[in-house]
Protein backbone atom coordinates (compact mmCIF):
# COMPACT_ATOMS: atom_id res chain seq x y z
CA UNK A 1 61.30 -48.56 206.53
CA UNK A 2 64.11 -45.86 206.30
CA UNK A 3 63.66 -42.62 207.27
CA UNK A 4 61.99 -40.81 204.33
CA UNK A 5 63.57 -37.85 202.42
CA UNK A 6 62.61 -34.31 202.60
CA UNK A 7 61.22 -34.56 198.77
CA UNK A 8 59.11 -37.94 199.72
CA UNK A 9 57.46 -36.29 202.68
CA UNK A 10 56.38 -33.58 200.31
CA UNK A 11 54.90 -35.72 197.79
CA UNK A 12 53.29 -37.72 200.44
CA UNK A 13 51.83 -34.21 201.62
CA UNK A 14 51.09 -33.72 198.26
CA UNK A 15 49.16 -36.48 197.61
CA UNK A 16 46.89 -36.39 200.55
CA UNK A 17 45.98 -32.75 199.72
CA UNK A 18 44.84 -34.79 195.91
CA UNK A 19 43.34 -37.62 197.50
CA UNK A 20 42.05 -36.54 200.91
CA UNK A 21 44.91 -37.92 203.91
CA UNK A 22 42.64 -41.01 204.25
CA UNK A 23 42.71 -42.31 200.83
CA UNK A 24 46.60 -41.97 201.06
CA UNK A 25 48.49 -44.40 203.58
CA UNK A 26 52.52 -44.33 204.57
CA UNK A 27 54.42 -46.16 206.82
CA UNK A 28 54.80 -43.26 208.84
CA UNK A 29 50.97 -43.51 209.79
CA UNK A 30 50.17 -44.76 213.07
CA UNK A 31 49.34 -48.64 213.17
CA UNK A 32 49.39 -48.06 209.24
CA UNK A 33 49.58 -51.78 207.56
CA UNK A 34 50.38 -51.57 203.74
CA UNK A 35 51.20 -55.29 203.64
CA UNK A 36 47.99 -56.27 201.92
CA UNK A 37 49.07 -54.07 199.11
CA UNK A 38 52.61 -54.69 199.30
CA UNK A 39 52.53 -58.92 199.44
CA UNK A 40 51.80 -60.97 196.35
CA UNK A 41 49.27 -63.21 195.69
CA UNK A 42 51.33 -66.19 195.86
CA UNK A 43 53.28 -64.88 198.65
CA UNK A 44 56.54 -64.61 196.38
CA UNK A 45 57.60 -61.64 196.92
CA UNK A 46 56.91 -58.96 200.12
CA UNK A 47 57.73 -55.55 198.49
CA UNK A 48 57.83 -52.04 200.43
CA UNK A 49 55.89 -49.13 199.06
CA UNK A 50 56.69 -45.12 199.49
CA UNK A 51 52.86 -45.24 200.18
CA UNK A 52 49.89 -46.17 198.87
CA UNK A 53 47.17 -44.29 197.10
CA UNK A 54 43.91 -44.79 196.42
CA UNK A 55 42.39 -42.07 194.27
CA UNK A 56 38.65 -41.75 193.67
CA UNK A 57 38.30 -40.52 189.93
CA UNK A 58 40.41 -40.17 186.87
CA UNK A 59 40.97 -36.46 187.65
CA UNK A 60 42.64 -37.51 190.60
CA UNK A 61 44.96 -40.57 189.34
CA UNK A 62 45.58 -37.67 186.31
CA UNK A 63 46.91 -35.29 189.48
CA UNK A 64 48.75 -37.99 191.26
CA UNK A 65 50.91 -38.91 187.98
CA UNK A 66 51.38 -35.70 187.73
CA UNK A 67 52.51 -35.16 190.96
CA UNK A 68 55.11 -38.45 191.18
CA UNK A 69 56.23 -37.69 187.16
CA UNK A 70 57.48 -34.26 188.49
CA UNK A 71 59.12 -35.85 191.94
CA UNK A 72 60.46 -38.96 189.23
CA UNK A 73 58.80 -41.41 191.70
CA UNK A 74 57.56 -44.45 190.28
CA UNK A 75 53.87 -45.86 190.29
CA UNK A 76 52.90 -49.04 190.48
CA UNK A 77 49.40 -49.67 189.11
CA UNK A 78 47.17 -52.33 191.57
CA UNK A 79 43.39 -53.33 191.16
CA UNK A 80 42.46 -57.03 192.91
CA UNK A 81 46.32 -57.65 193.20
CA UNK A 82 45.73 -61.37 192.30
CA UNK A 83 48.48 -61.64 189.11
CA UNK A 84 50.02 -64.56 189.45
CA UNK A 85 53.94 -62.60 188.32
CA UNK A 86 54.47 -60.58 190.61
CA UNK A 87 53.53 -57.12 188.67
CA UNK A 88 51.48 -55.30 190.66
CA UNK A 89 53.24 -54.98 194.07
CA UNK A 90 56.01 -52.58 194.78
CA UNK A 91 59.73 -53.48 194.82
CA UNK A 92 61.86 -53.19 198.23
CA UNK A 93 63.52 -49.91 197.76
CA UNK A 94 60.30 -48.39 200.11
CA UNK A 95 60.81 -45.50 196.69
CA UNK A 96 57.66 -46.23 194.87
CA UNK A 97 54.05 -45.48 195.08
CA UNK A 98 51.44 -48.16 194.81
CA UNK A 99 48.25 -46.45 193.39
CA UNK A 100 45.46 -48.70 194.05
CA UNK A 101 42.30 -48.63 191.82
CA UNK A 102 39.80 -49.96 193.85
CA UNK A 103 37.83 -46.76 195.07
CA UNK A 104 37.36 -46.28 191.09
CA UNK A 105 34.66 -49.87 190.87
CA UNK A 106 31.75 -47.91 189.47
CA UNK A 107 29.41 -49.19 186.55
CA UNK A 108 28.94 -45.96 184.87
CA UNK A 109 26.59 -46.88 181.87
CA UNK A 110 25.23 -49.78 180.24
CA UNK A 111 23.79 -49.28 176.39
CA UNK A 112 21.56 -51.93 175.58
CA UNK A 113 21.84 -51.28 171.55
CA UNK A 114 25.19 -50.80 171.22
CA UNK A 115 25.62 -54.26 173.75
CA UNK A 116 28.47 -52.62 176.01
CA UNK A 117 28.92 -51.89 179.49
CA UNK A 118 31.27 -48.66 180.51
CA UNK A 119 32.88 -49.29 183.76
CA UNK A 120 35.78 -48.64 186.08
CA UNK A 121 39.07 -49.67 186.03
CA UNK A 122 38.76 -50.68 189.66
CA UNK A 123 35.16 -52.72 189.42
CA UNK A 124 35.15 -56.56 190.33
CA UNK A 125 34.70 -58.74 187.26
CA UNK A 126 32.45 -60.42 189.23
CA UNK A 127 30.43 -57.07 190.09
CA UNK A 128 30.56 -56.52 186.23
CA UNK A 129 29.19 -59.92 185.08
CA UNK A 130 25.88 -59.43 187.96
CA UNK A 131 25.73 -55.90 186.05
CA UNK A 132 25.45 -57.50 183.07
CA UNK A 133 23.22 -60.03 184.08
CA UNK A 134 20.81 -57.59 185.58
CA UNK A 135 20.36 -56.18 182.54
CA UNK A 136 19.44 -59.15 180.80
CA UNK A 137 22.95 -59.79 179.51
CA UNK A 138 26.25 -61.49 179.54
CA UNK A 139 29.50 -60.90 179.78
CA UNK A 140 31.53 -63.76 179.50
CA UNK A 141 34.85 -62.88 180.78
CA UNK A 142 35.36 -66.20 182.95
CA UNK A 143 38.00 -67.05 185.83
CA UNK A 144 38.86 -68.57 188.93
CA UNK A 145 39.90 -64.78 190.79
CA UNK A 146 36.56 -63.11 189.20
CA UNK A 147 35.50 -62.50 192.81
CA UNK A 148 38.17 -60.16 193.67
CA UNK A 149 39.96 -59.35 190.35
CA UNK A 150 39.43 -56.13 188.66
CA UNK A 151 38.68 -55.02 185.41
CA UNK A 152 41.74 -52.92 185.43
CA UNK A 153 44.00 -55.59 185.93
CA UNK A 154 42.22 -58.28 183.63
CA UNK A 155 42.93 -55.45 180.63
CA UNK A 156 46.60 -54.93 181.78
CA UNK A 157 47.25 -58.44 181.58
CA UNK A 158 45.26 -58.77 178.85
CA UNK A 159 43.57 -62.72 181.50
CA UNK A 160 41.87 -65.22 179.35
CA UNK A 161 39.75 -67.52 181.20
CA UNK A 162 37.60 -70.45 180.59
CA UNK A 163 35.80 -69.10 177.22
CA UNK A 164 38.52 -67.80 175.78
CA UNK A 165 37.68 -70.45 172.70
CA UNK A 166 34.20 -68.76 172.08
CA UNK A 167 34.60 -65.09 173.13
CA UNK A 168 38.22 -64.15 172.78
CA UNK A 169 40.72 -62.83 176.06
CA UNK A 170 40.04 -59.77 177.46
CA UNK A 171 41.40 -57.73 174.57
CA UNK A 172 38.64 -59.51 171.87
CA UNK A 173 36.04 -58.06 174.93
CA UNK A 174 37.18 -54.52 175.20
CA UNK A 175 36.12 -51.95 172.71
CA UNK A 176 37.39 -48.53 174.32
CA UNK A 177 39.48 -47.33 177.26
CA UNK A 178 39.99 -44.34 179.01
CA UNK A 179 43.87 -43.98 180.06
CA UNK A 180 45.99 -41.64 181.98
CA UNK A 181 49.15 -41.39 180.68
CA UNK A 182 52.80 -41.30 181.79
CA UNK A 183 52.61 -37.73 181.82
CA UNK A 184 49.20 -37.26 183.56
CA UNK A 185 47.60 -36.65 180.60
CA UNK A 186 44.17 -38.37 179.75
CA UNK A 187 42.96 -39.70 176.88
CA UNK A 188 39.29 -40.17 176.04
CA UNK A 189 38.85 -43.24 174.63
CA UNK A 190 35.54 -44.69 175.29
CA UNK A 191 33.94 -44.59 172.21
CA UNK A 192 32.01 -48.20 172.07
CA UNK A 193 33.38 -48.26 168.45
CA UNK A 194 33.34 -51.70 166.65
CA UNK A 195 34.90 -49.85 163.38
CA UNK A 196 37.14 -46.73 164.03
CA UNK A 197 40.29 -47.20 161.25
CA UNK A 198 41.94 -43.84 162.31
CA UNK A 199 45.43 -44.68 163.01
CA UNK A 200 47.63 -46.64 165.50
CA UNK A 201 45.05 -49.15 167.56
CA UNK A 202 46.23 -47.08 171.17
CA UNK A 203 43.59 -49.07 172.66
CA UNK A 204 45.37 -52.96 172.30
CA UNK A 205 48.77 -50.90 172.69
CA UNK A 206 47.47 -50.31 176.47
CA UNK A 207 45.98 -53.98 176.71
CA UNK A 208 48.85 -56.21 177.92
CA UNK A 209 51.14 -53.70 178.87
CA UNK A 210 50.78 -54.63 182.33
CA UNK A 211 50.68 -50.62 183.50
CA UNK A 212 54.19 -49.66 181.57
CA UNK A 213 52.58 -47.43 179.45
CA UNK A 214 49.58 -45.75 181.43
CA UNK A 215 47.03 -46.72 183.82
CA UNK A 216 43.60 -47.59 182.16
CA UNK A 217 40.86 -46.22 184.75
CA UNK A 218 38.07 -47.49 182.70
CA UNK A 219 36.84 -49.38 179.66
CA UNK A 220 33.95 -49.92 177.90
CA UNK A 221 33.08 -53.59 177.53
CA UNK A 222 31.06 -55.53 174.61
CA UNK A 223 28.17 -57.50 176.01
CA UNK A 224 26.08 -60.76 174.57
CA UNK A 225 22.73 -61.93 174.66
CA UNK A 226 22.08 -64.98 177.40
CA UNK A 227 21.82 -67.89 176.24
CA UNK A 228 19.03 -69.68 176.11
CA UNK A 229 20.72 -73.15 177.93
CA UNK A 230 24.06 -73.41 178.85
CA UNK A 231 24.86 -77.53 179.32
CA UNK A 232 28.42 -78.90 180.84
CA UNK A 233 29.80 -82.10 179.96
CA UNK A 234 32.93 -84.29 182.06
CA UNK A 235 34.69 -86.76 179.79
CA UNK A 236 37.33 -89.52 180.26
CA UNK A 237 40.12 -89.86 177.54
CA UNK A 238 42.89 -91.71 177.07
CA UNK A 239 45.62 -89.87 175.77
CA UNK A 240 46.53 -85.80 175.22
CA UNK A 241 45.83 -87.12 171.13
CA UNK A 242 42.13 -88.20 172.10
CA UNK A 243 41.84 -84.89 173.94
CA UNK A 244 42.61 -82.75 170.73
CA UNK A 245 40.71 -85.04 168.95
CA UNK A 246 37.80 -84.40 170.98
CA UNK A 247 38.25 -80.79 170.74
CA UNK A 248 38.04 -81.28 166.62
CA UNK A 249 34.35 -82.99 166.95
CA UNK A 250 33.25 -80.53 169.56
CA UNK A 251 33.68 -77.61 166.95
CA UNK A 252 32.08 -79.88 164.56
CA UNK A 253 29.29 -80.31 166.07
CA UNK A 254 28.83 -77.72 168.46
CA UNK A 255 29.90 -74.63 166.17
CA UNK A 256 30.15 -71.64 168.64
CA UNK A 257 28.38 -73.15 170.77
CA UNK A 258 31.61 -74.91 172.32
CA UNK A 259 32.53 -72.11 175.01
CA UNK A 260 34.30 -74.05 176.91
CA UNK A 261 37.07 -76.79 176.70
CA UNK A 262 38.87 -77.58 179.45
CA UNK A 263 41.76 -80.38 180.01
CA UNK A 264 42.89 -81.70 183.26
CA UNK A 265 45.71 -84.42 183.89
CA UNK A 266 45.33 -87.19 186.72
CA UNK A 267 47.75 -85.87 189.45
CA UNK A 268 45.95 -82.74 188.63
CA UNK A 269 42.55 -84.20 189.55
CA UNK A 270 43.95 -86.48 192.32
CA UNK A 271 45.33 -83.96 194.31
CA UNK A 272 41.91 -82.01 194.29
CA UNK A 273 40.51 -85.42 195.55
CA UNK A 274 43.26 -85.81 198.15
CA UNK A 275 42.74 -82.23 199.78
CA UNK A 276 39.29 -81.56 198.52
CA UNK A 277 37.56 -85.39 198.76
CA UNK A 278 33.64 -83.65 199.73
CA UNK A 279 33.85 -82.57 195.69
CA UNK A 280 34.08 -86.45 194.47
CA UNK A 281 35.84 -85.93 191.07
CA UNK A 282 34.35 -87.73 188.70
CA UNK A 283 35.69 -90.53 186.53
CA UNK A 284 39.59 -89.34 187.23
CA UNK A 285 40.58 -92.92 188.58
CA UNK A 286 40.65 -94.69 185.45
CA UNK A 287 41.62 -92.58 183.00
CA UNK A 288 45.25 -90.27 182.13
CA UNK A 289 43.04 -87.35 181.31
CA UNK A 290 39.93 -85.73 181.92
CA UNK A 291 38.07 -82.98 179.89
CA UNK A 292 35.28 -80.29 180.94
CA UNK A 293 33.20 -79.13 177.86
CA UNK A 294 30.41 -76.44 178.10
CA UNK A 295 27.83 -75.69 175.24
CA UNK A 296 25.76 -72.74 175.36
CA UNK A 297 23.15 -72.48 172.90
CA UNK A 298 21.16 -70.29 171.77
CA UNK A 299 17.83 -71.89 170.98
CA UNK A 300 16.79 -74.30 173.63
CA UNK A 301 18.00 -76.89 176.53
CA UNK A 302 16.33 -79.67 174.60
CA UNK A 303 18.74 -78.65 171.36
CA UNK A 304 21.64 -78.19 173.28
CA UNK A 305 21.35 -81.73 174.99
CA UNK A 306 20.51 -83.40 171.47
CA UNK A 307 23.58 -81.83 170.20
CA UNK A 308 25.82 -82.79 173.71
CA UNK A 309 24.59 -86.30 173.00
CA UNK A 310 25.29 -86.40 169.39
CA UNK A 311 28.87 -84.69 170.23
CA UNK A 312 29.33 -87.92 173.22
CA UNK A 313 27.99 -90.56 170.94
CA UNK A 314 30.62 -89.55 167.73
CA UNK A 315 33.18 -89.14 170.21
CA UNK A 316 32.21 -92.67 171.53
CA UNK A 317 32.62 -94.60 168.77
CA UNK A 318 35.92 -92.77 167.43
CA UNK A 319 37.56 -93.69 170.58
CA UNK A 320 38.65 -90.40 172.07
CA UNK A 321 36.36 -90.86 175.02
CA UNK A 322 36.01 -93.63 177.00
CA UNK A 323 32.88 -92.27 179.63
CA UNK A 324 31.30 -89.21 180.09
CA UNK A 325 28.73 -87.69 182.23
CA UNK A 326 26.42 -84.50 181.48
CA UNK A 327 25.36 -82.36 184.00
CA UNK A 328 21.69 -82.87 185.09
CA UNK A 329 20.65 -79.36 186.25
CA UNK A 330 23.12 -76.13 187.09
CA UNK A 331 24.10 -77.05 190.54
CA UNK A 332 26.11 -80.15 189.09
CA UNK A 333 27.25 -77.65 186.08
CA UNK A 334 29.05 -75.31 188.73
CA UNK A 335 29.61 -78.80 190.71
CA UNK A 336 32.18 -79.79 188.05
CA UNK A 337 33.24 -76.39 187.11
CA UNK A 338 34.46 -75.54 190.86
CA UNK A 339 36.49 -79.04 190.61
CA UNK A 340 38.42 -77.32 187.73
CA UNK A 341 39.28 -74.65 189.74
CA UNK A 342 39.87 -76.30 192.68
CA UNK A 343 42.99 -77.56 190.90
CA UNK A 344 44.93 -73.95 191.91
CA UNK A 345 43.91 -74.38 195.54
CA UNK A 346 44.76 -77.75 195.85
CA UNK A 347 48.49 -77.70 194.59
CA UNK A 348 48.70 -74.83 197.46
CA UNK A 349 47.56 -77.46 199.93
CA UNK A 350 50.10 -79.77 198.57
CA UNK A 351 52.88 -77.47 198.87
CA UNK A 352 55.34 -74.90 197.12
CA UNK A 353 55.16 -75.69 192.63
CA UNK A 354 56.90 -74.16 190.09
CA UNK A 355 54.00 -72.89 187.33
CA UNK A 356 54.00 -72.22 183.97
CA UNK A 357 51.05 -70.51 181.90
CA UNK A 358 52.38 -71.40 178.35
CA UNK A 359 50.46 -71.70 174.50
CA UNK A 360 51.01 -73.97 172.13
CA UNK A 361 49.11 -74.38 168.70
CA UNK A 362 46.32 -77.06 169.89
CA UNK A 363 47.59 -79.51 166.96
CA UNK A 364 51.51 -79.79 168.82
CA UNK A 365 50.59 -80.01 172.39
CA UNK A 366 50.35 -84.03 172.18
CA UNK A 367 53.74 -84.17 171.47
CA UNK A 368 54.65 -81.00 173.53
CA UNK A 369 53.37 -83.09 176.76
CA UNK A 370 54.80 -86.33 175.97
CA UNK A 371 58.20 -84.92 174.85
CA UNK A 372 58.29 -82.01 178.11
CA UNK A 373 56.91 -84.47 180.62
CA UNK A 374 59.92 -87.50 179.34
CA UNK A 375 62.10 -84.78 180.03
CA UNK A 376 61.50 -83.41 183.40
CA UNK A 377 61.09 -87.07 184.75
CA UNK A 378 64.43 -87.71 183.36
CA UNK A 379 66.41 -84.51 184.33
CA UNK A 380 64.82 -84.07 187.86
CA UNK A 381 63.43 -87.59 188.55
CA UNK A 382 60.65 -87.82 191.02
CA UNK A 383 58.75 -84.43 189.52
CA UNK A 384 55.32 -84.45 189.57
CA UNK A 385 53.63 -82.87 186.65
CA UNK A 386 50.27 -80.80 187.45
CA UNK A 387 48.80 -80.12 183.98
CA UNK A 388 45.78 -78.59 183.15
CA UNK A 389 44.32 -75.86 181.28
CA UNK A 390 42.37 -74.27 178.62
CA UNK A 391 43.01 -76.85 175.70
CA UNK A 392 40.28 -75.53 173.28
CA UNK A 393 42.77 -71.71 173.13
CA UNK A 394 46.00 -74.12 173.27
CA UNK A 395 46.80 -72.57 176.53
CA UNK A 396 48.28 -75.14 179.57
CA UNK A 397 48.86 -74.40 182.80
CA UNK A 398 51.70 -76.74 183.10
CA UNK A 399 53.16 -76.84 186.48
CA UNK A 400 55.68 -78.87 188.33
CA UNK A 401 55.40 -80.52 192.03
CA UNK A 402 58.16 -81.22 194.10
CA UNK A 403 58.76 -84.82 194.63
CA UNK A 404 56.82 -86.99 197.38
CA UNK A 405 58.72 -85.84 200.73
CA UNK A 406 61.06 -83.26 199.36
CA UNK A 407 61.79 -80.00 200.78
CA UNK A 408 59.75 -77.88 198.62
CA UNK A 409 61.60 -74.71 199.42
CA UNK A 410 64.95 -76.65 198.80
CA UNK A 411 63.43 -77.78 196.11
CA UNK A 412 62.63 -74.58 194.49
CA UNK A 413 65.62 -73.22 195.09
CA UNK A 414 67.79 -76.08 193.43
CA UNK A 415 65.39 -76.67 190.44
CA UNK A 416 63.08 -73.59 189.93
CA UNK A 417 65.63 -72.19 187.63
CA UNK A 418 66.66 -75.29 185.70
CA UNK A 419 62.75 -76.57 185.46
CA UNK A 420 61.62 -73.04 183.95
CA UNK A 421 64.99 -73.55 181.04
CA UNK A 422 63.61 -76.88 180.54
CA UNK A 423 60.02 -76.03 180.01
CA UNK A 424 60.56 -72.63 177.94
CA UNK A 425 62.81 -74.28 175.48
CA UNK A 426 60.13 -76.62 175.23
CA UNK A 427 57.71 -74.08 174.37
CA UNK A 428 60.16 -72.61 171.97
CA UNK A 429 60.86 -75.52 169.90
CA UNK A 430 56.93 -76.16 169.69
CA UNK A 431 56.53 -72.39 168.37
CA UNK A 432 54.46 -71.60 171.95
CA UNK A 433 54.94 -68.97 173.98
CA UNK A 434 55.88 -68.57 177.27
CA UNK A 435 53.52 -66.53 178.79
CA UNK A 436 49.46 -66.98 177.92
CA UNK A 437 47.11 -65.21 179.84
CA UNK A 438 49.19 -64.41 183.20
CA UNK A 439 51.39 -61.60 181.75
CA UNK A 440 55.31 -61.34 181.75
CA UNK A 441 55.79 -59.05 185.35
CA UNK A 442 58.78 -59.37 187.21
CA UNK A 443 59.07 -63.13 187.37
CA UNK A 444 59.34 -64.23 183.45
CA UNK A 445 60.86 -60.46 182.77
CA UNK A 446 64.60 -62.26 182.90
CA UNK A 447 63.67 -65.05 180.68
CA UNK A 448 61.76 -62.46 178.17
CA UNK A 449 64.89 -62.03 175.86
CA UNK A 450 65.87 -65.36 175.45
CA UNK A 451 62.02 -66.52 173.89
CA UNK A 452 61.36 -63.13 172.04
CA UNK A 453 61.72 -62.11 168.99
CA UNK A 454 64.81 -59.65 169.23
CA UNK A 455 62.88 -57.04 166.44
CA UNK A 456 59.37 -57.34 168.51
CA UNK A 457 61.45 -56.59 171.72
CA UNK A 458 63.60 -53.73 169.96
CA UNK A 459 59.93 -52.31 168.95
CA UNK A 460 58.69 -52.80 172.11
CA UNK A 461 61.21 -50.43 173.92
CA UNK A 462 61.31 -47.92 171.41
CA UNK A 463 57.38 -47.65 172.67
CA UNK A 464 57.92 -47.60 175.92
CA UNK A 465 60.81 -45.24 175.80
CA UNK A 466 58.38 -43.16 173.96
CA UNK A 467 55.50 -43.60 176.07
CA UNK A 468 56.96 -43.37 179.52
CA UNK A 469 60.43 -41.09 178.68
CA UNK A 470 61.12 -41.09 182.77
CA UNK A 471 60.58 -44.98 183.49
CA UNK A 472 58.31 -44.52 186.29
CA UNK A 473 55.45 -46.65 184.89
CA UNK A 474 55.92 -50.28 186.81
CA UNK A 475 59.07 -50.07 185.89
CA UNK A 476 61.31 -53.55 185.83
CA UNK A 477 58.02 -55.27 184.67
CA UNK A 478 57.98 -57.28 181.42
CA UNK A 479 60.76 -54.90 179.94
CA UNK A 480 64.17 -54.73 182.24
């Protein structure tokens, strides 16, 4: 760290009279370690923050923009700090301030008629589901970092999940927000509205935006009624094809019921035997594909499994499944559930990957995958191709291995570049995008330009120019 400036000393100062000297940390502490703020989750990128701050109520994060939007010192907004693109850590300059949202994890109401929850920007999803729960309700926001993601950050990059198909990503979930602005401002928006047609939707503006615009310190939520049984389903197919055609019969006969629909390739699967064998993945030996359904109905367990087994049987006899197993009880529901996201952990045990969290319109990603993975074997022979995902939104999580016995970091650095071209122009051609649930941040901010729609970017800046005149929201995240 370089010596700091006389003007960064006084905002430091400055800040700890705001947020009380322990709530504030600098490198210039004693034994001070900001590296769990200042290190991705993947371990990326190591970035160096002016300091970071952890305020305890909107009033403060209102004084604290206030306070860096006079010095011109840039904030970078943090909650769990588990984005997988590298947009919520601090660059190496050592210039900008990290203002973690954690301290702000409160529930602060729950309104059982109007079915939302109003909580804080900095409260676990995970804390927020057992909320829910304990008040005889769901809320279905679903995924693999719910234990230490936040709210916060799920809004700002507007995360999808694992029942995305039934409920919607985080944006279909949220109803109001309240936001501090680029200016310090705040603006009250937690109304619980389903119906407010007053002007500009401000609200979806701020989902997405990845803390460009403003940092959302809390939100009020929409809630559902449990289900009555909630029944998971592992089948065998044989081809991408059978997969979507699976998908077609599920909505059939499920209706919204289907809340989850899950595909997972074979390399996929074998490496979470190979690293993970005490899980014993079903059925992934003999078969290109797997998929993970989940019904949740809302009569009884007996009607859900009559409708599972109708669903299997029709599926049976049109060929797009060659086995299947339903789950007998909920311990062998989350059984196969933790398999699917075991795949993350296990392609970390395998080694260094180059991933991509791309959509496609459910009806081209057959010939996406056969097309994409003839490629890559061609242009960088050897590759191995972990795909898996959220079929049922059209959203893959198609990521690339280095070859048996490579040198992954060489690897990476040789083919990272040319494997991302590859795959984007891919997704282009196949009217996809390239980012689906895990946001744009500083990795895919380069690449932005070349898949965007020149008009939708030309808006885009004209808002943020408008929003955030200075630049000191996140700045060099999903707009250079």
């Amino acid at each position: 760290m370089t010596e700091l400036t006389l003007s960064q000393t006084a905002l430091i100062a400055q800040l700890r009279a705001l947020c009380g000297h322990a709530n504030v940390l600098a490198h210039d502490d004693p034994g001070a370690d900001l590296s769990p703020w200042e290190q991705d989750w993947r371990k990326r990128v190591k970035g160096l923050a002016l300091a970071v701050v952890r305020p305890g109520n909107t009033q403060e994060v209102a004084a604290v923009v206030k306070a860096c939007a006079a010095a011109r010192t840039p904030i970078v907004p943090q909650g769990g700090n588990t984005g997988l693109v590298v947009g919520g850590v601090p660059n190496g300059s050592g210039t900008q301030i990290v203002l973690s949202m954690t301290r702000m994890n409160a529930v602060r109401a729950i309104d059982p008629a109007n079915l939302t929850i109003t909580v804080e920007a900095g409260c676990v999803l995970q804390n927020l589901q057992t909320a829910a729960e304990n008040a005889g309700f769901l809320f279905p926001l679903s995924l693999g970092a719910e234990g230490s993601c936040t709210i916060g950050g799920n809004l700002g990059t507007n995360a999808g999940g694992t029942q995305v198909v039934r409920y919607g990503n985080t944006r279909e979930l949220c109803l109001g927000l309240e936001v501090v602005t680029a200016q310090g401002d705040i603006w009250h928006g937690l109304t619980g509205l389903r119906k407010d047609n007053t002007g500009y939707d401000l609200r979806n503006l701020m989902i997405g935006s990845e803390g460009t615009l403003g940092i959302i310190t809390a939100a009020s939520m929409k809630l559902y009624p449990q289900p009555a049984a909630q029944l998971t389903a592992w089948a065998a197919v044989p081809s991408m094809a059978a997969a979507v055609q699976l998908l077609g019969l599920a909505h059939q006969n499920l209706g919204p019921g289907l809340t989850g629909f899950e595909v997972m390739g074979q390399f996929a699967l074998s490496l979470v035997d190979k690293h993970y064998p005490q899980l014993r993945v079903p059925l992934w030996q003999a078969t290109p594909w797997c998929v993970l359904l989940e019904n949740s109905d809302s009569e009884s367990e007996s009607h859900a499994r009559g409708q599972f087994e109708a669903l299997l049987e029709a599926a049976l006899q049109a060929g797009c499944i060659t086995d299947a197993v339903v789950a007998e009880n909920l311990t062998q529901a989350k059984g196969l559930w933790h398999i699917r996201e075991t795949i993350t952990l296990a392609q970390v045990q395998e080694g260094l990957n180059i991933k991509h969290d791309i959509s496609i319109p459910v009806s081209l990603i057959p010939a996406f995958v056969d097309e994409t993975d003839a490629l890559l074997a061609r242009e960088v022979p050897g590759v191995r191709l972990v795909d898996f995902g959220h079929l049922g939104d059209g959203n893959l999580h198609y990521n690339v291995q280095a070859p048996q016995g490579a040198d992954e970091k060489a690897f990476l650095h040789d083919f990272e570049d040319k494997v991302n071209t590859l795959v984007f122009d891919q997704v282009l051609k196949f009217k996809g995008s390239i980012s689906a649930e895990h946001g744009v941040g500083e990795l895919k901010v380069g690449k932005l330009p070349l898949y965007k729609d020149p008009t939708a970017l030309a808006m885009m800046r004209a808002v943020k120019k408008a929003l955030d005149p200075q630049n000191i929201m996140n700045p060099g995240r999903v707009l250079a």
